[in-house]
PDB file of N, CA and C in Angstrom:
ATOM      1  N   UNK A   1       0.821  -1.188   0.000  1.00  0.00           N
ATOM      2  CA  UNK A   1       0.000   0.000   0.000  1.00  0.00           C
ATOM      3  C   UNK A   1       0.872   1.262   0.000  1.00  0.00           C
ATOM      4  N   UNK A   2       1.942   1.353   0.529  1.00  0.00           N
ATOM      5  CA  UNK A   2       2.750   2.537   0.635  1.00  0.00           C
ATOM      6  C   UNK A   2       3.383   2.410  -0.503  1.00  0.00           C
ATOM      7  N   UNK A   3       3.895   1.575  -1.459  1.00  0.00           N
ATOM      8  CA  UNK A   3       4.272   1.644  -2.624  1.00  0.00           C
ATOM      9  C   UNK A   3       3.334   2.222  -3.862  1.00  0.00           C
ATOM     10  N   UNK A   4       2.375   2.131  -3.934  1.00  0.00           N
ATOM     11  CA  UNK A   4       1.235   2.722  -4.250  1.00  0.00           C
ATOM     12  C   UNK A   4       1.096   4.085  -3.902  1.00  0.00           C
ATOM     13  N   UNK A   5       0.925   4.553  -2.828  1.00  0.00           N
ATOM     14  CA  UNK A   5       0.544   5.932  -2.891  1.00  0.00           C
ATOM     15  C   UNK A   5       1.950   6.469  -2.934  1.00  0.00           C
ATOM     16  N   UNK A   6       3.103   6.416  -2.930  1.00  0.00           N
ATOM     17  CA  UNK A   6       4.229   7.089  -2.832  1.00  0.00           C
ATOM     18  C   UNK A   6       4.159   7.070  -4.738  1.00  0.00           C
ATOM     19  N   UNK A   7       3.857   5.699  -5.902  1.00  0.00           N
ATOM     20  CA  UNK A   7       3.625   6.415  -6.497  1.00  0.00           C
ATOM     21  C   UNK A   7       2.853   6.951  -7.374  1.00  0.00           C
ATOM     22  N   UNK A   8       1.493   6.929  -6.731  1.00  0.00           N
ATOM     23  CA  UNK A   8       0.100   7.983  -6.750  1.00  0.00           C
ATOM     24  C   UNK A   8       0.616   9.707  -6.409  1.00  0.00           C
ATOM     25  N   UNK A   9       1.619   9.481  -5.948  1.00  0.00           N
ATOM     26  CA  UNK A   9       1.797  11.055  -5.073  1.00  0.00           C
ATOM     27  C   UNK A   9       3.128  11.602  -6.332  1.00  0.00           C
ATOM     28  N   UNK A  10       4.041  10.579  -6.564  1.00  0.00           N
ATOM     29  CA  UNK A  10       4.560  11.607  -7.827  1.00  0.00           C
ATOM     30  C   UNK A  10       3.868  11.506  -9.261  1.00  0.00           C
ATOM     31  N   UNK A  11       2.881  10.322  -9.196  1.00  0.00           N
ATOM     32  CA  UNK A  11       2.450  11.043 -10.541  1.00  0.00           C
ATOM     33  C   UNK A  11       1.632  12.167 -10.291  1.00  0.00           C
ATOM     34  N   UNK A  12       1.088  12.554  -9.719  1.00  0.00           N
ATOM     35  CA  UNK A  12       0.438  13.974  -9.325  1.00  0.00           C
ATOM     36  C   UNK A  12       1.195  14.870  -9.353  1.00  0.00           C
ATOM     37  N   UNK A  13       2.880  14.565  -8.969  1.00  0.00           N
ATOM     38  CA  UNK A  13       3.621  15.831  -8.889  1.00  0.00           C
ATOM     39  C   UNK A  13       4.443  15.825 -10.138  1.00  0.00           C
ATOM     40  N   UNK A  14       4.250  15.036 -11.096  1.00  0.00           N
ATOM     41  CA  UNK A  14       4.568  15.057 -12.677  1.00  0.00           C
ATOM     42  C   UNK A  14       3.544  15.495 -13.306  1.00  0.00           C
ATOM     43  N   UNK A  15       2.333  15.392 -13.231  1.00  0.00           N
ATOM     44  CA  UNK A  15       1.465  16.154 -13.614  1.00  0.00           C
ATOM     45  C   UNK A  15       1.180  17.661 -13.627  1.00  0.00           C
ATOM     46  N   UNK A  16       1.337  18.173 -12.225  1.00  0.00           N
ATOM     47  CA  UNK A  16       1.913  19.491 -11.918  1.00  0.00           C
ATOM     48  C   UNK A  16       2.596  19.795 -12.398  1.00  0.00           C
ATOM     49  N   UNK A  17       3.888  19.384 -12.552  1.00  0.00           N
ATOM     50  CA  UNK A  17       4.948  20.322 -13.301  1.00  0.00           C
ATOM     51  C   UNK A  17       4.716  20.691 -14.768  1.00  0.00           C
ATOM     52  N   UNK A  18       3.932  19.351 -15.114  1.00  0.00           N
ATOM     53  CA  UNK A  18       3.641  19.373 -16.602  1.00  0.00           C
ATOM     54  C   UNK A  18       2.655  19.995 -16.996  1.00  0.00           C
ATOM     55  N   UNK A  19       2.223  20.252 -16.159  1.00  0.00           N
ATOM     56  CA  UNK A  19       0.547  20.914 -16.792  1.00  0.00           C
ATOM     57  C   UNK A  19       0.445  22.031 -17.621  1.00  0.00           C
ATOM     58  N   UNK A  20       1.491  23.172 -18.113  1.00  0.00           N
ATOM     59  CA  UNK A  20       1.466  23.649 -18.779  1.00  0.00           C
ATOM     60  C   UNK A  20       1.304  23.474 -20.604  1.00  0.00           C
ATOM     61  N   UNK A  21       1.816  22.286 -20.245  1.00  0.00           N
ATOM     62  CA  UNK A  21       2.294  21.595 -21.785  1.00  0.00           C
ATOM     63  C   UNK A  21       1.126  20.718 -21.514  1.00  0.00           C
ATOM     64  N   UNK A  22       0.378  20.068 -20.620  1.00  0.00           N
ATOM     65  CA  UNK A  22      -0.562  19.025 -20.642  1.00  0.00           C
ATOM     66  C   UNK A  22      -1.477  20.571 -21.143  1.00  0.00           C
ATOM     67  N   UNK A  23      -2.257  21.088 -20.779  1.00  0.00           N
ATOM     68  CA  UNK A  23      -2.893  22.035 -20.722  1.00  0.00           C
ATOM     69  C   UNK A  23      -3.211  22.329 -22.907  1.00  0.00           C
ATOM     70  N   UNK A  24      -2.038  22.369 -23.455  1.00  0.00           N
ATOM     71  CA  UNK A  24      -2.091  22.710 -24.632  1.00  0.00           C
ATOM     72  C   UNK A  24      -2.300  21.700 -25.518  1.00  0.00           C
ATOM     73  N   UNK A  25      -2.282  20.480 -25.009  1.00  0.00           N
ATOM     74  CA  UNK A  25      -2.908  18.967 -25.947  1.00  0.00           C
ATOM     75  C   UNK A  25      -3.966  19.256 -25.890  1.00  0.00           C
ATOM     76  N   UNK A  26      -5.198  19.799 -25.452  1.00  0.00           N
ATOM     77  CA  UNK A  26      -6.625  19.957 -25.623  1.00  0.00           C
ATOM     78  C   UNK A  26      -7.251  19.114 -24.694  1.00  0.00           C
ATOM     79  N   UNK A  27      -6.606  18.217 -23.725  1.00  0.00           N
ATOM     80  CA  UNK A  27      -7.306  17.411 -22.732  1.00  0.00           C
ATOM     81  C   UNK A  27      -8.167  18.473 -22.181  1.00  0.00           C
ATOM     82  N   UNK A  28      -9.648  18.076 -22.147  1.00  0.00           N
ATOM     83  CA  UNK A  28     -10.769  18.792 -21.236  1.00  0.00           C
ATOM     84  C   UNK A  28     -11.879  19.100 -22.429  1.00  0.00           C
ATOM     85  N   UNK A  29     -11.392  19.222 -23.923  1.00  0.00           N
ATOM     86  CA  UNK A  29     -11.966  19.863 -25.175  1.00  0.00           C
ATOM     87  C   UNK A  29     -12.314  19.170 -25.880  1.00  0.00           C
ATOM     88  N   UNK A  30     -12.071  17.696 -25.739  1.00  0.00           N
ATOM     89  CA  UNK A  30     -12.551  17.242 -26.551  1.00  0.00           C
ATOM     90  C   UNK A  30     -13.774  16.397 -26.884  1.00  0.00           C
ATOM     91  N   UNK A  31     -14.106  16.421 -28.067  1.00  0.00           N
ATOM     92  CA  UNK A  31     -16.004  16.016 -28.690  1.00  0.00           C
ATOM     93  C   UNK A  31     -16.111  15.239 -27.514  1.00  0.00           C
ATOM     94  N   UNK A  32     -17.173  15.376 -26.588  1.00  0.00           N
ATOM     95  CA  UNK A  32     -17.755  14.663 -26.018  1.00  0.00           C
ATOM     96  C   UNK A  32     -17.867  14.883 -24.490  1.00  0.00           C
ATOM     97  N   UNK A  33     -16.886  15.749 -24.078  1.00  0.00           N
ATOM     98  CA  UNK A  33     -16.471  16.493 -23.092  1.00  0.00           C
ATOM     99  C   UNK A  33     -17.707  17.997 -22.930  1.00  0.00           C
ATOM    100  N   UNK A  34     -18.424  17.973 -21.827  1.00  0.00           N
ATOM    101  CA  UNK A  34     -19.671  18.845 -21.658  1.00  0.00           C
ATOM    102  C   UNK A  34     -18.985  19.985 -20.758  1.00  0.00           C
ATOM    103  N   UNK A  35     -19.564  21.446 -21.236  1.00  0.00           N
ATOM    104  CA  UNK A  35     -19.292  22.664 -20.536  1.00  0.00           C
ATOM    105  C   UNK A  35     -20.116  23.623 -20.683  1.00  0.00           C
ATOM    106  N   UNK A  36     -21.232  23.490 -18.889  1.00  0.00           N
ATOM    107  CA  UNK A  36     -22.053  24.592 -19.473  1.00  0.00           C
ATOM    108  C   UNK A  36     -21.876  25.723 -18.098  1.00  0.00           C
ATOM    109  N   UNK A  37     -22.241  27.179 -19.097  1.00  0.00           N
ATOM    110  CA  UNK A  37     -21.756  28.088 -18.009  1.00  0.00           C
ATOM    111  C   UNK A  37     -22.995  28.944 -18.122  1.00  0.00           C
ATOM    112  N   UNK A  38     -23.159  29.884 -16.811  1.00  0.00           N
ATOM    113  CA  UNK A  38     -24.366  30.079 -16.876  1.00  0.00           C
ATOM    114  C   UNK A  38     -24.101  31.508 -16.088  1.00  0.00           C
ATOM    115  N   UNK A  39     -25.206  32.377 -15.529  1.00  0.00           N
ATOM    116  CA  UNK A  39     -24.477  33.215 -14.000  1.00  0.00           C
ATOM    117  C   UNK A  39     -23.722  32.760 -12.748  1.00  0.00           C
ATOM    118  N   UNK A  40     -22.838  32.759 -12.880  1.00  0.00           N
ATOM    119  CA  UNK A  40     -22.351  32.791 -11.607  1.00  0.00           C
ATOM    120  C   UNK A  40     -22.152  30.956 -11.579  1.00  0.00           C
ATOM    121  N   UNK A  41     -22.210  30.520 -12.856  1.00  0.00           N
ATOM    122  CA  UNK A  41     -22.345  28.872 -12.220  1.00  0.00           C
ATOM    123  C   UNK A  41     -21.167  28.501 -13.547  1.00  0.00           C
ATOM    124  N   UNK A  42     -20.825  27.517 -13.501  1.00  0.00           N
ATOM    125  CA  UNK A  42     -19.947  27.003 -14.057  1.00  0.00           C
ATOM    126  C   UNK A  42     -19.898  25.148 -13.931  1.00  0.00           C
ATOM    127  N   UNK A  43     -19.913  24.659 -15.364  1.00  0.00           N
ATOM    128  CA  UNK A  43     -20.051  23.168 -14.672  1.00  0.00           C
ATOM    129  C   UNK A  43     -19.298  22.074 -15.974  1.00  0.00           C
ATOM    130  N   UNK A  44     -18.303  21.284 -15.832  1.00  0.00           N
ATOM    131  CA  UNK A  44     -17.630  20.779 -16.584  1.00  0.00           C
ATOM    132  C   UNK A  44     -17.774  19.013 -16.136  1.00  0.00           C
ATOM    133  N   UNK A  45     -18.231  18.484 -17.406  1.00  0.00           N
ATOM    134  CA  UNK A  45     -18.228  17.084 -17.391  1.00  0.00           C
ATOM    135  C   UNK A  45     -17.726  16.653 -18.419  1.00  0.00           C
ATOM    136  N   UNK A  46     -16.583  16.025 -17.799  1.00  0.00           N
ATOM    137  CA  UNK A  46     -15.527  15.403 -19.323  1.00  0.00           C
ATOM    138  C   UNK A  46     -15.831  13.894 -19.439  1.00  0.00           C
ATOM    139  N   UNK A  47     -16.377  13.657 -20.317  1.00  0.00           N
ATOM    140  CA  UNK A  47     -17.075  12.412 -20.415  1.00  0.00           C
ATOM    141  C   UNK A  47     -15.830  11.406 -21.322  1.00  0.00           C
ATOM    142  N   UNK A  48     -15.457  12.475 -22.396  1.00  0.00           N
ATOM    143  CA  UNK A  48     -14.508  11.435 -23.061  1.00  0.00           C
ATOM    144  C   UNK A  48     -13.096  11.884 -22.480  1.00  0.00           C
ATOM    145  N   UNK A  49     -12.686  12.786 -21.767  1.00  0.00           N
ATOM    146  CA  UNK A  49     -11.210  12.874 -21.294  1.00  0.00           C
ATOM    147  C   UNK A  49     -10.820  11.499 -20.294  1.00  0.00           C
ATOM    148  N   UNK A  50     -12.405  11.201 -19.371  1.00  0.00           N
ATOM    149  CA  UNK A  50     -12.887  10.435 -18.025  1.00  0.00           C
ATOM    150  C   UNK A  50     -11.912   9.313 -18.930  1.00  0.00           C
ATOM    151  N   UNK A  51     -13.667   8.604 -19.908  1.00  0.00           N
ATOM    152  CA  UNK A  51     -13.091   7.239 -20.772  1.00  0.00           C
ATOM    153  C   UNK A  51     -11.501   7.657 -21.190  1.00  0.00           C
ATOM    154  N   UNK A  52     -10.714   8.027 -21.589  1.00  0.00           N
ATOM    155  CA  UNK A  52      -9.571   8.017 -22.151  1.00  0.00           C
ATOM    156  C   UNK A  52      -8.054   7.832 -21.210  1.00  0.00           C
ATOM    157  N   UNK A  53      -8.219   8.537 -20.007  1.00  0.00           N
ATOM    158  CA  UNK A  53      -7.564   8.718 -18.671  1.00  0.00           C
ATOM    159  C   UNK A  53      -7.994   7.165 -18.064  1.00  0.00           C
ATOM    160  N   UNK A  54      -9.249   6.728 -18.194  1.00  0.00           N
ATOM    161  CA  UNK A  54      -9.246   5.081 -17.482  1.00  0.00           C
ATOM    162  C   UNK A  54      -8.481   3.907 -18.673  1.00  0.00           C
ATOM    163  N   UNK A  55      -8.986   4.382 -19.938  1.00  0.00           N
ATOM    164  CA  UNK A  55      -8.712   3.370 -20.424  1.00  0.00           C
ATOM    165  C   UNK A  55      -6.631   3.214 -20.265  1.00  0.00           C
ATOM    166  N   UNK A  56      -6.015   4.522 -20.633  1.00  0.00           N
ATOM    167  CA  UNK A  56      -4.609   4.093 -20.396  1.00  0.00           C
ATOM    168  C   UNK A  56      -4.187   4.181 -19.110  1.00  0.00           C
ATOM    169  N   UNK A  57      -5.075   4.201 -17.732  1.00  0.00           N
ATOM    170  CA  UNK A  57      -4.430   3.511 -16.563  1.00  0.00           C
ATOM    171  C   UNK A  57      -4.525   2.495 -16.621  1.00  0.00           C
ATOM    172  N   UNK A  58      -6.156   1.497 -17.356  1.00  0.00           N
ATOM    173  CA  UNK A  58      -5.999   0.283 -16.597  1.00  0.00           C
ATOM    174  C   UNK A  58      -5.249  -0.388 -17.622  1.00  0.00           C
ATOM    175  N   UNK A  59      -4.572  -0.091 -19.211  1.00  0.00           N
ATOM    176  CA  UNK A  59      -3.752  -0.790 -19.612  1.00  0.00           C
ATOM    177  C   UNK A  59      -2.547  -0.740 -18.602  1.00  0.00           C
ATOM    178  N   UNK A  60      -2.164   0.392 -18.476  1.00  0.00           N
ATOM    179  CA  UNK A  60      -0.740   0.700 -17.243  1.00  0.00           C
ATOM    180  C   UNK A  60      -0.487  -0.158 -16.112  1.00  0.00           C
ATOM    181  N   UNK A  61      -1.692  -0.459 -15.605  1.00  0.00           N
ATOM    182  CA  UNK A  61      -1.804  -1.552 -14.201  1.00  0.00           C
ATOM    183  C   UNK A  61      -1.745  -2.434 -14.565  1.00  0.00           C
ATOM    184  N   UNK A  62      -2.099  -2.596 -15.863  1.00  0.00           N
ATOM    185  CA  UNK A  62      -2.384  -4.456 -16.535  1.00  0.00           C
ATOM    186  C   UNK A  62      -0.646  -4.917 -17.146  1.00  0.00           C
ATOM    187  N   UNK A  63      -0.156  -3.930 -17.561  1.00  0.00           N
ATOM    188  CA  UNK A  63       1.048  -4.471 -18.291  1.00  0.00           C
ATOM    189  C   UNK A  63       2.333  -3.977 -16.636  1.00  0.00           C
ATOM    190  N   UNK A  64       1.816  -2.953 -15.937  1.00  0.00           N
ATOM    191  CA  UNK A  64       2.986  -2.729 -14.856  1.00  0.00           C
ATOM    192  C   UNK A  64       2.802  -4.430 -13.175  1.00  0.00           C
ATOM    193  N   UNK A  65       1.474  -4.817 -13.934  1.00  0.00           N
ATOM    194  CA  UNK A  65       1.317  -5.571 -12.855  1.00  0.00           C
ATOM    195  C   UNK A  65       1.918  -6.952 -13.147  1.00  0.00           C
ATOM    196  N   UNK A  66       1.816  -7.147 -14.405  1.00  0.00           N
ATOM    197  CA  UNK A  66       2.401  -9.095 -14.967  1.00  0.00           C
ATOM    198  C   UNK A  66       4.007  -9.166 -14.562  1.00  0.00           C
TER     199      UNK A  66
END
């Protein structure tokens, strides 16, 4: 379990650093990904970023786990 979150905790802090450059691939924009804004409200459902982010972890777990 501590091997796990130690590294749950730097991919978060590779993500951070990167996010500038993650930011400009269009992750959040793309077809299928919902954004509605309204007064004062704001509401984002990434439907296909979701599917795309699961599908290459659980290959990642599947090929980092054999």
């Amino acid at each position: 379990m501590q091997k796990t979150l130690i590294i749950i905790g730097l991919l978060f802090l590779a993500i951070g650093i990167l996010w500038p450059v993650l930011s400009k691939l269009g992750i959040g924009r793309l077809p299928g990904d919902f954004h509605l804004q309204r007064d004062g409200f704001s509401f984002y459902f990434l439907i296909t970023t979701m599917v795309i982010a699961s599908a290459i972890l659980t290959l990642s777990f599947r090929l980092w786990g054999k």
